[in-house]
PDB file of N, CA and C in Angstrom:
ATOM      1  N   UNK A   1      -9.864   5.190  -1.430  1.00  0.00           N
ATOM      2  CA  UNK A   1      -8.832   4.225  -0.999  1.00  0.00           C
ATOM      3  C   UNK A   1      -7.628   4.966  -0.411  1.00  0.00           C
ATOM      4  N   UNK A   2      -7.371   4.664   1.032  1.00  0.00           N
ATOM      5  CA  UNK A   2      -6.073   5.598   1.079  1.00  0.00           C
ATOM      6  C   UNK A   2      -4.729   4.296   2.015  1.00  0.00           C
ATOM      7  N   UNK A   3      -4.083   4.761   1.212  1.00  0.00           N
ATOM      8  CA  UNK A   3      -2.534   4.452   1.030  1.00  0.00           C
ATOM      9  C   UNK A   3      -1.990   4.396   2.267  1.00  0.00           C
ATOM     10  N   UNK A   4      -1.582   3.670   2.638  1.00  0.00           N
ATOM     11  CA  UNK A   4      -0.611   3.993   4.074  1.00  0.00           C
ATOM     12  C   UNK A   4       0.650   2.775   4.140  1.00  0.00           C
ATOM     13  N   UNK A   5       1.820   3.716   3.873  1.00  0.00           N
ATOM     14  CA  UNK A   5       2.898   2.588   3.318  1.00  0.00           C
ATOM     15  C   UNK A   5       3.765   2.514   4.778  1.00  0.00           C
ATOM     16  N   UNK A   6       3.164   1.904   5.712  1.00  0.00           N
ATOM     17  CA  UNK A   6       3.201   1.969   7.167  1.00  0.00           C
ATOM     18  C   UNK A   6       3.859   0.679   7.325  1.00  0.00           C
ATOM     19  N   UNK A   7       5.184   0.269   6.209  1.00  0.00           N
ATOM     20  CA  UNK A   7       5.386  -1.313   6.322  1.00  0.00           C
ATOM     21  C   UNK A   7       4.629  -2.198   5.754  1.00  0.00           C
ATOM     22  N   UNK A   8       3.717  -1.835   4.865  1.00  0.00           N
ATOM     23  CA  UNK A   8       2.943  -2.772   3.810  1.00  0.00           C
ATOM     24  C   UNK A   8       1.992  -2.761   4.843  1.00  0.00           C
ATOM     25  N   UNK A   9       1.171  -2.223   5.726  1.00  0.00           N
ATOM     26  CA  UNK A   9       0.055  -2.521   6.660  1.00  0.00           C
ATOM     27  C   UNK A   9      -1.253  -2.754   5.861  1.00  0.00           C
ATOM     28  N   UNK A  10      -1.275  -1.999   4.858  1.00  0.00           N
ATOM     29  CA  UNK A  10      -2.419  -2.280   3.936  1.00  0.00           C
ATOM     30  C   UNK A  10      -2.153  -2.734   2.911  1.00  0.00           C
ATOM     31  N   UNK A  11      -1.744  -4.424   2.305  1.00  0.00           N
ATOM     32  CA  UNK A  11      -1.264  -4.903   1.572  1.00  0.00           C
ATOM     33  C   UNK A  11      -2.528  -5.318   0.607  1.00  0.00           C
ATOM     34  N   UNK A  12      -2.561  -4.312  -0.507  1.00  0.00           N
ATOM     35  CA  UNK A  12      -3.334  -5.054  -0.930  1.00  0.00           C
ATOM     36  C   UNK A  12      -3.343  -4.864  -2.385  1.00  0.00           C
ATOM     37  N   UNK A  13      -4.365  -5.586  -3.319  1.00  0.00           N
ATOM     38  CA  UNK A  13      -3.815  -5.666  -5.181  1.00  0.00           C
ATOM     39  C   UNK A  13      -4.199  -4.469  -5.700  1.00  0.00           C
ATOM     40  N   UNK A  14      -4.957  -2.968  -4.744  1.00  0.00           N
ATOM     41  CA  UNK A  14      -5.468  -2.127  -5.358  1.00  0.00           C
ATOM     42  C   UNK A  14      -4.287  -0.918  -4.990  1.00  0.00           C
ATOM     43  N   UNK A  15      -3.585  -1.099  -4.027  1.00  0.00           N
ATOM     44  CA  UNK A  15      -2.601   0.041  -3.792  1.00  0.00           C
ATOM     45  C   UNK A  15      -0.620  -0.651  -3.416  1.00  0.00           C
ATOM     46  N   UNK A  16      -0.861  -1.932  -4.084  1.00  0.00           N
ATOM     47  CA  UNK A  16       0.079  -2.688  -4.068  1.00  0.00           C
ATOM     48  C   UNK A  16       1.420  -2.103  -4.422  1.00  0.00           C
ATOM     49  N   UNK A  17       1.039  -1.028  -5.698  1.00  0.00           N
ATOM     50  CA  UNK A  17       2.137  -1.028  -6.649  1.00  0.00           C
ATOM     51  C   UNK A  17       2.367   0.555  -5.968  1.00  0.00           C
ATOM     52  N   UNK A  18       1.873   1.290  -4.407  1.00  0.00           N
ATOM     53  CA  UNK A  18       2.070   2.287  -3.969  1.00  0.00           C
ATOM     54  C   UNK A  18       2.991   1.965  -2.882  1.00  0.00           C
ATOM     55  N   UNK A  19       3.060   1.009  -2.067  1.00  0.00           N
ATOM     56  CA  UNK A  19       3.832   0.362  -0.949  1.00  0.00           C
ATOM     57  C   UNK A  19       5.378   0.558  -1.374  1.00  0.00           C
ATOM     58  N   UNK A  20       5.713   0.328  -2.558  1.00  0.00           N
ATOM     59  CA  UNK A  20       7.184   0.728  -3.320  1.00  0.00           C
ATOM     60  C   UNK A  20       7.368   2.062  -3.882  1.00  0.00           C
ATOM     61  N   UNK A  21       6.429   2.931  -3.551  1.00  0.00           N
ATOM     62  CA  UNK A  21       7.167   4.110  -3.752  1.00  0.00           C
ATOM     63  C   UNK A  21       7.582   4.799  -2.938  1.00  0.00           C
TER      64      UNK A  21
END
């Protein structure tokens, strides 16, 4: 699963709580 906190582009319930770091 990879992470891309690109503005929440990959919003989703498995990397949700990564978008805020």
């Amino acid at each position: 699963n990879q992470v891309e906190a690109d503005g929440g582009k990959s919003l989703d319930l498995s990397n949700y709580p990564y978008i805020f770091m």
